[in-house]
PDB file of N, CA and C in Angstrom:
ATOM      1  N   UNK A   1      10.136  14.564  -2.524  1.00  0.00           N
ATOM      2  CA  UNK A   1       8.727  14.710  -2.784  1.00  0.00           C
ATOM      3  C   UNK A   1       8.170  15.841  -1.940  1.00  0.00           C
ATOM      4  N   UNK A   2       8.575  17.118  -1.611  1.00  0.00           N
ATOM      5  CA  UNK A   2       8.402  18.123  -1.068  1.00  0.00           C
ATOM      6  C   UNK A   2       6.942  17.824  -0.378  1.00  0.00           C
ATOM      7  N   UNK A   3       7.216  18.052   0.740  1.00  0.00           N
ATOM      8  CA  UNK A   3       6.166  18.607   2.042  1.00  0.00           C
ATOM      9  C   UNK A   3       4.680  17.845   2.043  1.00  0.00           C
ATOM     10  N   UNK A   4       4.397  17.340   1.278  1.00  0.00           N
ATOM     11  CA  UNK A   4       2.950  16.460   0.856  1.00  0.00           C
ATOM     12  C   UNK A   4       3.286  15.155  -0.251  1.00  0.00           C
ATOM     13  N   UNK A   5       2.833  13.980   0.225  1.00  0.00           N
ATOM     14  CA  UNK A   5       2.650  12.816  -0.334  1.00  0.00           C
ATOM     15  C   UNK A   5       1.798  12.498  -0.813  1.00  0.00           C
ATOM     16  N   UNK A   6       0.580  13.128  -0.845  1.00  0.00           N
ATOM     17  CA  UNK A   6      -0.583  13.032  -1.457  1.00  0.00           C
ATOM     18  C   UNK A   6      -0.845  11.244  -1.399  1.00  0.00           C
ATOM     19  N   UNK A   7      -0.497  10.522  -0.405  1.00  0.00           N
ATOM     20  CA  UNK A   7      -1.272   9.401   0.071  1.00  0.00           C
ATOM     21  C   UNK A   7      -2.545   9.334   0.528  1.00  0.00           C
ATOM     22  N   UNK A   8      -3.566   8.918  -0.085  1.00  0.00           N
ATOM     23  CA  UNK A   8      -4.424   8.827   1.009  1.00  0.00           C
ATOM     24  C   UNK A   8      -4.241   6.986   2.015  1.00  0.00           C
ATOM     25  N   UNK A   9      -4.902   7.618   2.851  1.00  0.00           N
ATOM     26  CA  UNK A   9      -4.794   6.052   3.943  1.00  0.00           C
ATOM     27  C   UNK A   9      -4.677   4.829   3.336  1.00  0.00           C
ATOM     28  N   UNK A  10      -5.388   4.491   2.411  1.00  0.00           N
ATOM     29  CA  UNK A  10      -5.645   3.017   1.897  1.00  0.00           C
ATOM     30  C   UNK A  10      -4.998   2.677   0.976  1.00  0.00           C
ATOM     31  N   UNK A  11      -4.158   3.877   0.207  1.00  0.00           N
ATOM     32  CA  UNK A  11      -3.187   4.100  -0.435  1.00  0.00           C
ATOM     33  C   UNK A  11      -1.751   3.151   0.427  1.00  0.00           C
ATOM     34  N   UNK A  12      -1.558   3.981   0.886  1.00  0.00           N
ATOM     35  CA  UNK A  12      -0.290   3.451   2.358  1.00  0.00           C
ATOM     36  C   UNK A  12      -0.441   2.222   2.498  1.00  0.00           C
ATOM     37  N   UNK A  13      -1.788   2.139   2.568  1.00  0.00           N
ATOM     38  CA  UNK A  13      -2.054   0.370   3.638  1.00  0.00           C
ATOM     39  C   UNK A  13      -1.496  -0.565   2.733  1.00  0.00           C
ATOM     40  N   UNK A  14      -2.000  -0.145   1.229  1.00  0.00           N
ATOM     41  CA  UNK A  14      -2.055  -0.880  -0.306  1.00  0.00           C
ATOM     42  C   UNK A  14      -0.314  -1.232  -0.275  1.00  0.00           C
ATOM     43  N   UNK A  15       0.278  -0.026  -0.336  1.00  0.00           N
ATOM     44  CA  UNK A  15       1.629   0.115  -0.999  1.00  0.00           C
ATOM     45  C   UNK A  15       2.488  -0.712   0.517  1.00  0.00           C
ATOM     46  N   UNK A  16       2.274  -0.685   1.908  1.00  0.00           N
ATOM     47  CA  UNK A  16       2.620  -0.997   2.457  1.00  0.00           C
ATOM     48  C   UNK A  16       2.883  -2.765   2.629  1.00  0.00           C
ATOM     49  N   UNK A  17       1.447  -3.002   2.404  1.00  0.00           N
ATOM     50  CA  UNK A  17       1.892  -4.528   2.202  1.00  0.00           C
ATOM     51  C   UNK A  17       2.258  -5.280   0.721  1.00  0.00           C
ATOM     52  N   UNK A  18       2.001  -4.406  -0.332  1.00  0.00           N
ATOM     53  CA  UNK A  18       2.826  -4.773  -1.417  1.00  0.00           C
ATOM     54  C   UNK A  18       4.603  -5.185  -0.929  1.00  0.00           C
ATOM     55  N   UNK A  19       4.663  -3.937  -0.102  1.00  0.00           N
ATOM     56  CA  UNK A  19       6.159  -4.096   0.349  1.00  0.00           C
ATOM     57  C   UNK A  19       6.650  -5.794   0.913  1.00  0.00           C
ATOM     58  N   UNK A  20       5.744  -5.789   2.204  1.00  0.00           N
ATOM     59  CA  UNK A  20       5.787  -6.813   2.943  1.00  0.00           C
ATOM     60  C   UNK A  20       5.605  -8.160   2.329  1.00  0.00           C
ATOM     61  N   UNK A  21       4.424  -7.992   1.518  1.00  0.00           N
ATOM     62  CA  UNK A  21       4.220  -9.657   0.464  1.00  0.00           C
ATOM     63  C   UNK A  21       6.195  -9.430  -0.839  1.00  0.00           C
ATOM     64  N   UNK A  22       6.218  -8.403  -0.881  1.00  0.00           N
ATOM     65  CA  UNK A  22       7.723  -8.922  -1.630  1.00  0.00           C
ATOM     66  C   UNK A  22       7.486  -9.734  -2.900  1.00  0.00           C
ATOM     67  N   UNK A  23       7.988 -10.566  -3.123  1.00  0.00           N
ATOM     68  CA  UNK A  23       7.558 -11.775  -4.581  1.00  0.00           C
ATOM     69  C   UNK A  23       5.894 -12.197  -4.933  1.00  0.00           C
ATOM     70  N   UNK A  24       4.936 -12.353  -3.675  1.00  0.00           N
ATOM     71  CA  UNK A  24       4.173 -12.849  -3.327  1.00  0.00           C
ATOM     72  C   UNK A  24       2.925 -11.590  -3.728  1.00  0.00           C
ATOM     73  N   UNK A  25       3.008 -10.198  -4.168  1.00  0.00           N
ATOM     74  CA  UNK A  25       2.188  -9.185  -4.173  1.00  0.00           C
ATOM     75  C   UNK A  25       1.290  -9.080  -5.473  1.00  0.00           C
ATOM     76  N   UNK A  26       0.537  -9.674  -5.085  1.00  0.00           N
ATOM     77  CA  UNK A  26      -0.312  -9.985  -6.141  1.00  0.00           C
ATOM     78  C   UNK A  26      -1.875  -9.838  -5.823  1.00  0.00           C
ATOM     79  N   UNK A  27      -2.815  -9.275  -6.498  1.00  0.00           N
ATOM     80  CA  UNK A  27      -4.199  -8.530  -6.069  1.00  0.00           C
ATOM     81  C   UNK A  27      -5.080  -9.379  -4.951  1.00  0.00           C
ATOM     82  N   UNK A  28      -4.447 -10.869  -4.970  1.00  0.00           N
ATOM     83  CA  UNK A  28      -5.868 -11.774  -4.248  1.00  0.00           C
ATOM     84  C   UNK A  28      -5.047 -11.933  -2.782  1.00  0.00           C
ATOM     85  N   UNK A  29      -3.531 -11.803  -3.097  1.00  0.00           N
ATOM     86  CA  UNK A  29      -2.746 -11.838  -1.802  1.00  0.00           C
ATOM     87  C   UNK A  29      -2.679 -10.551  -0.803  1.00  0.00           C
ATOM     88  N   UNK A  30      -2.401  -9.257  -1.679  1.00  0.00           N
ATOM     89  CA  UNK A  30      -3.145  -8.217  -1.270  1.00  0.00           C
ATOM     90  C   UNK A  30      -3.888  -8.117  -0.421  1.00  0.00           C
ATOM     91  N   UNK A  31      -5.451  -8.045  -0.832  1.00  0.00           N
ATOM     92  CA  UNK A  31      -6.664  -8.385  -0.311  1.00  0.00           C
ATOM     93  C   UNK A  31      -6.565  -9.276   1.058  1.00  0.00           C
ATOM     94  N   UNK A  32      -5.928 -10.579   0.598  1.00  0.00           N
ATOM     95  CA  UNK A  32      -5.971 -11.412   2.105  1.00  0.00           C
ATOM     96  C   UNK A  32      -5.328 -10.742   3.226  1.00  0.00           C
ATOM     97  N   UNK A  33      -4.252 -10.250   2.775  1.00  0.00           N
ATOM     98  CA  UNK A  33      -2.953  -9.733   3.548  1.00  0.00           C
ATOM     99  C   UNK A  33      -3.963  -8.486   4.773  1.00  0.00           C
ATOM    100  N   UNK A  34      -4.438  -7.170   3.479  1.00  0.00           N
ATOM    101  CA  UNK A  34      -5.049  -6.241   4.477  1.00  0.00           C
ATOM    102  C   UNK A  34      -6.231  -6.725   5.248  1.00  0.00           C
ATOM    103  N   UNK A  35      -6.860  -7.984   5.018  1.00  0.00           N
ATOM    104  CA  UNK A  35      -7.834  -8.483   5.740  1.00  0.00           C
ATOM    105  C   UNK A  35      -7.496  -8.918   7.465  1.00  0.00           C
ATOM    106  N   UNK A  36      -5.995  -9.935   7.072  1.00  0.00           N
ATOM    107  CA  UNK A  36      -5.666 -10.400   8.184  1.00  0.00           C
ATOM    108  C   UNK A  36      -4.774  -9.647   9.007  1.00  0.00           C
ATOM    109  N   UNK A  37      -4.044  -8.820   8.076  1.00  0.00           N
ATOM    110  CA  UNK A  37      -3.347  -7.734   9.051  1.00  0.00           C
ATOM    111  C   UNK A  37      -3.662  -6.250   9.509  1.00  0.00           C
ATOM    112  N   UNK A  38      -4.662  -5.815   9.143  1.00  0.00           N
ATOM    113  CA  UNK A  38      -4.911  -4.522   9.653  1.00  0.00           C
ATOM    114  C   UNK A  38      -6.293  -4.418   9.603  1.00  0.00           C
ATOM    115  N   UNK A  39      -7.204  -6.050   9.531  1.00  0.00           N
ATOM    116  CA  UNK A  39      -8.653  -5.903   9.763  1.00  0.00           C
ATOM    117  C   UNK A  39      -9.584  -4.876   8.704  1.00  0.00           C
ATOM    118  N   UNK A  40      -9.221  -4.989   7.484  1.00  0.00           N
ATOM    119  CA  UNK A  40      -9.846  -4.286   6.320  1.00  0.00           C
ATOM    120  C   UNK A  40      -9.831  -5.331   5.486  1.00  0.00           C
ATOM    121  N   UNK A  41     -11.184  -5.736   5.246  1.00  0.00           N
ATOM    122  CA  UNK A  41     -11.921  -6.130   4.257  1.00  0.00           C
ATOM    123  C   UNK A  41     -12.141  -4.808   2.845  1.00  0.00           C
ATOM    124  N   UNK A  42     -11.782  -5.497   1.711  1.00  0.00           N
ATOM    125  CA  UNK A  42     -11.689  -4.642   0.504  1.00  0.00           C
ATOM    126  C   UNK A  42     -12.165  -5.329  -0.502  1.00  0.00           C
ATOM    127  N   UNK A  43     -13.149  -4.537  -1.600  1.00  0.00           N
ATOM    128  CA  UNK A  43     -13.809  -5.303  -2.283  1.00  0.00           C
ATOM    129  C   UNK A  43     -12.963  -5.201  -3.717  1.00  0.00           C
ATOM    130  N   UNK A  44     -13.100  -5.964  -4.708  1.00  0.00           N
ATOM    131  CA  UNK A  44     -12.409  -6.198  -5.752  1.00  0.00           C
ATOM    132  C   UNK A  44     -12.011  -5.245  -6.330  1.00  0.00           C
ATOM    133  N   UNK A  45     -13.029  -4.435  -6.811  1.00  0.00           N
ATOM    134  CA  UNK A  45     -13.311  -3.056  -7.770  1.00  0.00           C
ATOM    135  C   UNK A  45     -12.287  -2.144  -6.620  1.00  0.00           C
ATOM    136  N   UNK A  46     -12.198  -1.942  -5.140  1.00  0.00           N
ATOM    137  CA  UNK A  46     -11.834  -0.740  -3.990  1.00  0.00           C
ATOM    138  C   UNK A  46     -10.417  -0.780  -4.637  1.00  0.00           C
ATOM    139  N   UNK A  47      -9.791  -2.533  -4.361  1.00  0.00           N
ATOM    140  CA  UNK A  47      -8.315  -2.569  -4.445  1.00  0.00           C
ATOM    141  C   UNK A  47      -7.582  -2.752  -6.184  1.00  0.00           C
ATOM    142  N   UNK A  48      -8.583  -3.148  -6.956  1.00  0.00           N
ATOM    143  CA  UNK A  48      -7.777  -2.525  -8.411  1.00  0.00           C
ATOM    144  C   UNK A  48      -8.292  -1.526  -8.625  1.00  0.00           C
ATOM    145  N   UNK A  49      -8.958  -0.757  -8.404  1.00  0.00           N
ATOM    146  CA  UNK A  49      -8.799   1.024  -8.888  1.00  0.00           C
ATOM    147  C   UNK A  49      -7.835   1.918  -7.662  1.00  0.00           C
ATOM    148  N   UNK A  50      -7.626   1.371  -6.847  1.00  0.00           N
ATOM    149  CA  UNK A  50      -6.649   1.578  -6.119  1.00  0.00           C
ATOM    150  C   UNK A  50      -5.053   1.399  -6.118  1.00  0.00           C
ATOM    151  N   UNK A  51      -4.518   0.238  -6.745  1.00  0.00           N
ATOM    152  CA  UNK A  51      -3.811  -0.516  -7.300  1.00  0.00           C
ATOM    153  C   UNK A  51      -3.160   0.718  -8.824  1.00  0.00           C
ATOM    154  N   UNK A  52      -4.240   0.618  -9.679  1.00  0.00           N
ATOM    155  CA  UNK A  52      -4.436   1.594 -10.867  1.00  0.00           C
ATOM    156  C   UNK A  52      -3.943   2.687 -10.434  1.00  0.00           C
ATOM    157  N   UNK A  53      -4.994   3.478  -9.548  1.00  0.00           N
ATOM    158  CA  UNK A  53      -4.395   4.616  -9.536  1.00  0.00           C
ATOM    159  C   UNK A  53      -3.013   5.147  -8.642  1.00  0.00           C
ATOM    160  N   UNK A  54      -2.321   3.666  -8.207  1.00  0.00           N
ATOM    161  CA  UNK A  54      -0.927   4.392  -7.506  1.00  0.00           C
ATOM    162  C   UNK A  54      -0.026   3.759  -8.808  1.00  0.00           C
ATOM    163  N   UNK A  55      -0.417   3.100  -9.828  1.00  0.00           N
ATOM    164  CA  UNK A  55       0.359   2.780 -10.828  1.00  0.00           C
ATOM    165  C   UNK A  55       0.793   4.452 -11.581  1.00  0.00           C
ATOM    166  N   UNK A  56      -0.342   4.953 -12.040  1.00  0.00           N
ATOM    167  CA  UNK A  56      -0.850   6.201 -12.650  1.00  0.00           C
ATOM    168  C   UNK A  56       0.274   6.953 -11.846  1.00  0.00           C
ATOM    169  N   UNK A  57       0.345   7.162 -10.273  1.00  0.00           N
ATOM    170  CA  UNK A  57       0.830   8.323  -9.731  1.00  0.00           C
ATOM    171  C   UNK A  57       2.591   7.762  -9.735  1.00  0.00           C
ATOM    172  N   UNK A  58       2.493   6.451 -10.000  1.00  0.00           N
ATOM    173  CA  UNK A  58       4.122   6.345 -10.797  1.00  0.00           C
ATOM    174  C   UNK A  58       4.756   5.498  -9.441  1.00  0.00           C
ATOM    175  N   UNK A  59       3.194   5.417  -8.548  1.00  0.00           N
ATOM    176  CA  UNK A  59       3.920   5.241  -6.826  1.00  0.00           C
ATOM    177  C   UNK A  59       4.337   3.129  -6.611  1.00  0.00           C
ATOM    178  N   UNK A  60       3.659   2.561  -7.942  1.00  0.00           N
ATOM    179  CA  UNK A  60       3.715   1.293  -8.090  1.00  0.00           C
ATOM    180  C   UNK A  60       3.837   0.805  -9.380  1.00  0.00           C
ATOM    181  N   UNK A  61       4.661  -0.475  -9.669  1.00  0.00           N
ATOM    182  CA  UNK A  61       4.645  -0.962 -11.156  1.00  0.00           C
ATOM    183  C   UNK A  61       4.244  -2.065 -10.938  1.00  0.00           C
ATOM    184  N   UNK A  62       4.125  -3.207 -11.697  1.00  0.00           N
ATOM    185  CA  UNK A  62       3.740  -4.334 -12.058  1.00  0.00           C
ATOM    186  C   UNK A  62       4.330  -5.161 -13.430  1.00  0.00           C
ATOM    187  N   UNK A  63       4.731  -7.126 -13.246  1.00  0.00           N
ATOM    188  CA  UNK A  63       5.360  -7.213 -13.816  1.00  0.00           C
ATOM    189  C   UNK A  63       4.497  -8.302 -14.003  1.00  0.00           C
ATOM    190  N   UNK A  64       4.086  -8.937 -15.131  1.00  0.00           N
ATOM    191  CA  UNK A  64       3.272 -10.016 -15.578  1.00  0.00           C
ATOM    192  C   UNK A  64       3.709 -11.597 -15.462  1.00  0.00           C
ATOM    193  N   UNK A  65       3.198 -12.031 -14.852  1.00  0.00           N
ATOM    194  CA  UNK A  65       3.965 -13.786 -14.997  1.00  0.00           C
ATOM    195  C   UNK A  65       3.757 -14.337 -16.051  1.00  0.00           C
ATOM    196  N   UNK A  66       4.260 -15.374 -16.260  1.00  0.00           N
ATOM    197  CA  UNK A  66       3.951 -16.050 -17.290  1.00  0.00           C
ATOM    198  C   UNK A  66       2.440 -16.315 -17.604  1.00  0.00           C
ATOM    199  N   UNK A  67       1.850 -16.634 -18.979  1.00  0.00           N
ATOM    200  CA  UNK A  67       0.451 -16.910 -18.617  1.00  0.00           C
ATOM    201  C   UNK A  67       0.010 -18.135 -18.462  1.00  0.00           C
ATOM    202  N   UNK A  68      -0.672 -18.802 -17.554  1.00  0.00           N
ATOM    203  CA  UNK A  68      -1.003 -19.806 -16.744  1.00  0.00           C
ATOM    204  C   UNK A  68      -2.439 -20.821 -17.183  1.00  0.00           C
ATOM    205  N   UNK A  69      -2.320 -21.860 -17.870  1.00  0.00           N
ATOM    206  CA  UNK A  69      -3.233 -22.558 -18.368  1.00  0.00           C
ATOM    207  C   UNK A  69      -4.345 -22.634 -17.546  1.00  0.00           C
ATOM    208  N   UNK A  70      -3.879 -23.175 -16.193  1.00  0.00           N
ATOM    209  CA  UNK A  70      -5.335 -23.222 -15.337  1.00  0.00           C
ATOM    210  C   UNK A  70      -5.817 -21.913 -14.707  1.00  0.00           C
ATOM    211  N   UNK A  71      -5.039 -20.621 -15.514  1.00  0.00           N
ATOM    212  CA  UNK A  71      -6.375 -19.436 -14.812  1.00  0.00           C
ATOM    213  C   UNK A  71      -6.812 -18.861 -16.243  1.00  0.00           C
ATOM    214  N   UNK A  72      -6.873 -20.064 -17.305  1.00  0.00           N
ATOM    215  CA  UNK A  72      -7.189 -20.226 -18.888  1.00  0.00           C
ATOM    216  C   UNK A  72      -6.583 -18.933 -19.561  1.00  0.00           C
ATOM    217  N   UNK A  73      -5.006 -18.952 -19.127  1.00  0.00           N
ATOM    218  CA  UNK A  73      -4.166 -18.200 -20.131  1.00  0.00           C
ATOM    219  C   UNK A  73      -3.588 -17.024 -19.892  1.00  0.00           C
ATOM    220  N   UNK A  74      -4.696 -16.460 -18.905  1.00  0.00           N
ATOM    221  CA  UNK A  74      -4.159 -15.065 -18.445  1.00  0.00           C
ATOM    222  C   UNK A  74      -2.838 -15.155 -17.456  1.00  0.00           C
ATOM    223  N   UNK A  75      -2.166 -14.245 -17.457  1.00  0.00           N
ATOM    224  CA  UNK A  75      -1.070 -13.520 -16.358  1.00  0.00           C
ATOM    225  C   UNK A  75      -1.482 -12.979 -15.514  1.00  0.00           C
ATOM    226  N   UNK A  76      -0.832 -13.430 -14.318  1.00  0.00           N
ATOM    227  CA  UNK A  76      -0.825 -12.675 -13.216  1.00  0.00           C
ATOM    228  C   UNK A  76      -0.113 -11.466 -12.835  1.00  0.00           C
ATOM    229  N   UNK A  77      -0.199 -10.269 -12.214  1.00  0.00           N
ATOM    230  CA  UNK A  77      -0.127  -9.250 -11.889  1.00  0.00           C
ATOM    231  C   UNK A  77       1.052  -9.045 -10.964  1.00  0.00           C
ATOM    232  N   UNK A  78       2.564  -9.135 -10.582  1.00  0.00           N
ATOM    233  CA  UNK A  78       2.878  -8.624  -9.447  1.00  0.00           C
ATOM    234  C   UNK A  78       3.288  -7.184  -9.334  1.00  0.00           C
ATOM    235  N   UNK A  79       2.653  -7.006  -8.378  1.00  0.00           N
ATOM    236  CA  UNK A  79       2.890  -5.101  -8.047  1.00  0.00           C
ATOM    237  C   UNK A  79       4.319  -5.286  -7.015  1.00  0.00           C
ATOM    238  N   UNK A  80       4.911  -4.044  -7.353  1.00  0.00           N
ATOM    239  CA  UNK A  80       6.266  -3.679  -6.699  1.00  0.00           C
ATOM    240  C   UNK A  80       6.024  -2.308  -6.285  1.00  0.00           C
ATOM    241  N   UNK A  81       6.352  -1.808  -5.272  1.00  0.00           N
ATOM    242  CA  UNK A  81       6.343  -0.364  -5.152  1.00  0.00           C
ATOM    243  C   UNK A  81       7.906   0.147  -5.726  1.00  0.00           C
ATOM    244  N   UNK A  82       7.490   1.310  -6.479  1.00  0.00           N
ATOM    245  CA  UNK A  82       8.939   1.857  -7.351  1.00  0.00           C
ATOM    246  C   UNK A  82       9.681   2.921  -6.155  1.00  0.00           C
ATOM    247  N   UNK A  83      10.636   3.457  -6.790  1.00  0.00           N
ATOM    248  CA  UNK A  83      11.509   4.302  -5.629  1.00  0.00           C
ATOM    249  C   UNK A  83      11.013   5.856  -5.539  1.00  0.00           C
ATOM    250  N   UNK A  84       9.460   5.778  -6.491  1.00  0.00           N
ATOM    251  CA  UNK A  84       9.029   7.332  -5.744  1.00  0.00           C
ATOM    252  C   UNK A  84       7.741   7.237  -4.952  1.00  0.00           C
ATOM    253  N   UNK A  85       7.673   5.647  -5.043  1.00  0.00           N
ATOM    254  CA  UNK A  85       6.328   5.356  -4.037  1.00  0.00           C
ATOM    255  C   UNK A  85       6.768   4.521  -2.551  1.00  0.00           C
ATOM    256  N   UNK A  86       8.311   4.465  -2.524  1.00  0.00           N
ATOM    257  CA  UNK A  86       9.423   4.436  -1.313  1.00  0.00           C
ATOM    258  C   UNK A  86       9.221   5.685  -0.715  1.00  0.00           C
ATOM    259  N   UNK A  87       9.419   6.717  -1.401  1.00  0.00           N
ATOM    260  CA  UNK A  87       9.899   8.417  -1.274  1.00  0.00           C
ATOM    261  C   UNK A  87       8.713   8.735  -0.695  1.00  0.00           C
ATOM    262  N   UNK A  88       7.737   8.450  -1.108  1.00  0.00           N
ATOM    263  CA  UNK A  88       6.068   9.068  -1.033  1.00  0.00           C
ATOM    264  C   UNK A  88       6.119   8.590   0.377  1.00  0.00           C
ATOM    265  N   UNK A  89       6.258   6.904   0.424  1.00  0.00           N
ATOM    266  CA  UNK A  89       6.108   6.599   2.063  1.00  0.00           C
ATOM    267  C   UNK A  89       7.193   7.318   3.362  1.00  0.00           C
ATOM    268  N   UNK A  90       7.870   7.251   2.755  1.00  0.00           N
ATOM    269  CA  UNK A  90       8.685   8.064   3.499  1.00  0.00           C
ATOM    270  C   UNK A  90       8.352   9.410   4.648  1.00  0.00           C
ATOM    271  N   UNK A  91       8.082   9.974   3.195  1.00  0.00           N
ATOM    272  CA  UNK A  91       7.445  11.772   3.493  1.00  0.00           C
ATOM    273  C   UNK A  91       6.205  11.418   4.216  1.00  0.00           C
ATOM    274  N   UNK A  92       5.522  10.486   4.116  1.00  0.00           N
ATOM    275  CA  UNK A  92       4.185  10.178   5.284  1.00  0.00           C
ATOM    276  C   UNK A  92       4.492  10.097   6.376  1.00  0.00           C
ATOM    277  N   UNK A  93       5.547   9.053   5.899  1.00  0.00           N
ATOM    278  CA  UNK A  93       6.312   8.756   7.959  1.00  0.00           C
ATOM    279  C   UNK A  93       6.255   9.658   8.481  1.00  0.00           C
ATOM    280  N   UNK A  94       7.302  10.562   7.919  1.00  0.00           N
ATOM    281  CA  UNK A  94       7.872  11.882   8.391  1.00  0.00           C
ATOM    282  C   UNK A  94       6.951  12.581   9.071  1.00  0.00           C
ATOM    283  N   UNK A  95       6.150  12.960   8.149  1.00  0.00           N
ATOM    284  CA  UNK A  95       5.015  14.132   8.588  1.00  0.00           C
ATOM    285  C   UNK A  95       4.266  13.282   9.821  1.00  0.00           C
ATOM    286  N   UNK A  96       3.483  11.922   9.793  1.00  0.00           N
ATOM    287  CA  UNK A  96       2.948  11.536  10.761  1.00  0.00           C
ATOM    288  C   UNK A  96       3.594  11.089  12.492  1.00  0.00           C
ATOM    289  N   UNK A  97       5.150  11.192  11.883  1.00  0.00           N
ATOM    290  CA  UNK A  97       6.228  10.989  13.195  1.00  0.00           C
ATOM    291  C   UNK A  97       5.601  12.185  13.661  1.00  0.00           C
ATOM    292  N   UNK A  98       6.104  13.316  12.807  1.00  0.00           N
ATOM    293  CA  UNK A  98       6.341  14.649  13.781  1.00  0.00           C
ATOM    294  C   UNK A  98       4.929  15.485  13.852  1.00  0.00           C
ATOM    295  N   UNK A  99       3.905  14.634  13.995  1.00  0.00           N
ATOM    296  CA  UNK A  99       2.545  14.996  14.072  1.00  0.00           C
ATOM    297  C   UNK A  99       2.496  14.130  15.585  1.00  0.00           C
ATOM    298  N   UNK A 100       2.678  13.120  15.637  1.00  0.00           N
ATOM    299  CA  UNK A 100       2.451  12.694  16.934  1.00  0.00           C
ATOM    300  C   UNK A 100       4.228  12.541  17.993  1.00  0.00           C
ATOM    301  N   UNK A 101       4.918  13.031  17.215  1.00  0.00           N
ATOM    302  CA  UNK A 101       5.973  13.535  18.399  1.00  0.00           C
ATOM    303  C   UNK A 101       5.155  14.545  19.599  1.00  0.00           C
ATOM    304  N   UNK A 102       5.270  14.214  21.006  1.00  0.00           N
ATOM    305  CA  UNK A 102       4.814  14.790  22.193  1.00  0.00           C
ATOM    306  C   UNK A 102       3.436  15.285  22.224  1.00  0.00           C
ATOM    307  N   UNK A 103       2.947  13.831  21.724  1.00  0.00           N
ATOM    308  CA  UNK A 103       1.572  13.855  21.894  1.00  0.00           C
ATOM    309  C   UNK A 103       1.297  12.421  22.727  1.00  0.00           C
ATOM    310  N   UNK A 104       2.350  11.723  22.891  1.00  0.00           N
ATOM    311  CA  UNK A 104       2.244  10.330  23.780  1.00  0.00           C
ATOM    312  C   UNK A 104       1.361  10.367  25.041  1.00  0.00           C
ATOM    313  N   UNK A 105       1.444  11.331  25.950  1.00  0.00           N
ATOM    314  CA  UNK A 105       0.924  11.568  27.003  1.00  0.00           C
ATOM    315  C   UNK A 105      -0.206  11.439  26.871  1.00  0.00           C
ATOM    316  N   UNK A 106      -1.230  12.646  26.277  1.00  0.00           N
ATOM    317  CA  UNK A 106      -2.801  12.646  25.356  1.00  0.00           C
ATOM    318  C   UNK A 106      -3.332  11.286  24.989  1.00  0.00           C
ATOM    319  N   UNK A 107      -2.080  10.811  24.160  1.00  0.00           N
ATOM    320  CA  UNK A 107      -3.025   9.357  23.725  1.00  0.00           C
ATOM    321  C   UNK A 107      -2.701   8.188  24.749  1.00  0.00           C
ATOM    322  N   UNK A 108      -1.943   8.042  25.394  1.00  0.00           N
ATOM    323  CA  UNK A 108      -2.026   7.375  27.213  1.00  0.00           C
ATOM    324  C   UNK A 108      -2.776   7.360  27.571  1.00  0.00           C
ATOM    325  N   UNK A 109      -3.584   9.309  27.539  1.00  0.00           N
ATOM    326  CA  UNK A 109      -4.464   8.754  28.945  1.00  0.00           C
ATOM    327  C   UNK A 109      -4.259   9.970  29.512  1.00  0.00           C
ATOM    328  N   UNK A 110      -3.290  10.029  29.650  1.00  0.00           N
ATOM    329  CA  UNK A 110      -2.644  11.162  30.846  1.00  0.00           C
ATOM    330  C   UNK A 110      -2.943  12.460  30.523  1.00  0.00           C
ATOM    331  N   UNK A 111      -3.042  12.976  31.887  1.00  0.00           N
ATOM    332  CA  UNK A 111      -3.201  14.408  31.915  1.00  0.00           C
ATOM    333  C   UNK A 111      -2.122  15.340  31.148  1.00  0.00           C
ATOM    334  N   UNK A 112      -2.518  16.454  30.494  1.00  0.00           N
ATOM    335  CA  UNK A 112      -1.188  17.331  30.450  1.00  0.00           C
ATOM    336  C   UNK A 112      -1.001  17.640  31.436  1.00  0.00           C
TER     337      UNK A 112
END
């Protein structure tokens, strides 16, 4: 994915705990997940047009459950991140490793 991932932040956060929920990644688990783990509250509309548009960039898929009488029929949603929205995270790492490689000192505290 040459030199830019075109992630933005909430992007990452999104695709990141899709990773982490695994079987469990689903829009309301989502939501709880970035609430309790990285202290972001997200409103419905933020995280499915968000959701949408890393589907669009090819960076996530989704696979429908069965449809479920008591949520009157509809399917549920699980998102997976695919292997170019692996790649995408990747190239973030990368760039943000070697953005704060020998900058430890600065954010310590410490003098140069």
């Amino acid at each position: 994915m040459g030199g830019r991932s075109g992630l933005g932040e909430f992007e990452q956060l999104v695709l990141l705990v899709v990773i982490r929920l695994d079987d469990e990644a689903f829009a309301p688990e989502i939501a709880d997940a970035l609430e309790r783990e990285v202290d972001r509250g997200v409103t419905r509309g933020a995280l499915y047009s968000t959701l949408n548009r890393l589907e669009s960039k090819g960076l996530l898929a989704w696979d429908p459950e069965r449809p479920d009488p008591e949520r009157g029929g509809h399917a549920r949603r699980r998102f997976a991140v695919t292997a170019e929205g692996l790649a995408a995270l990747r190239d973030r790492r990368s760039t943000l490793l070697t953005l704060w490689d020998g900058i430890e000192d600065v954010i310590d505290g410490e003098a140069r």
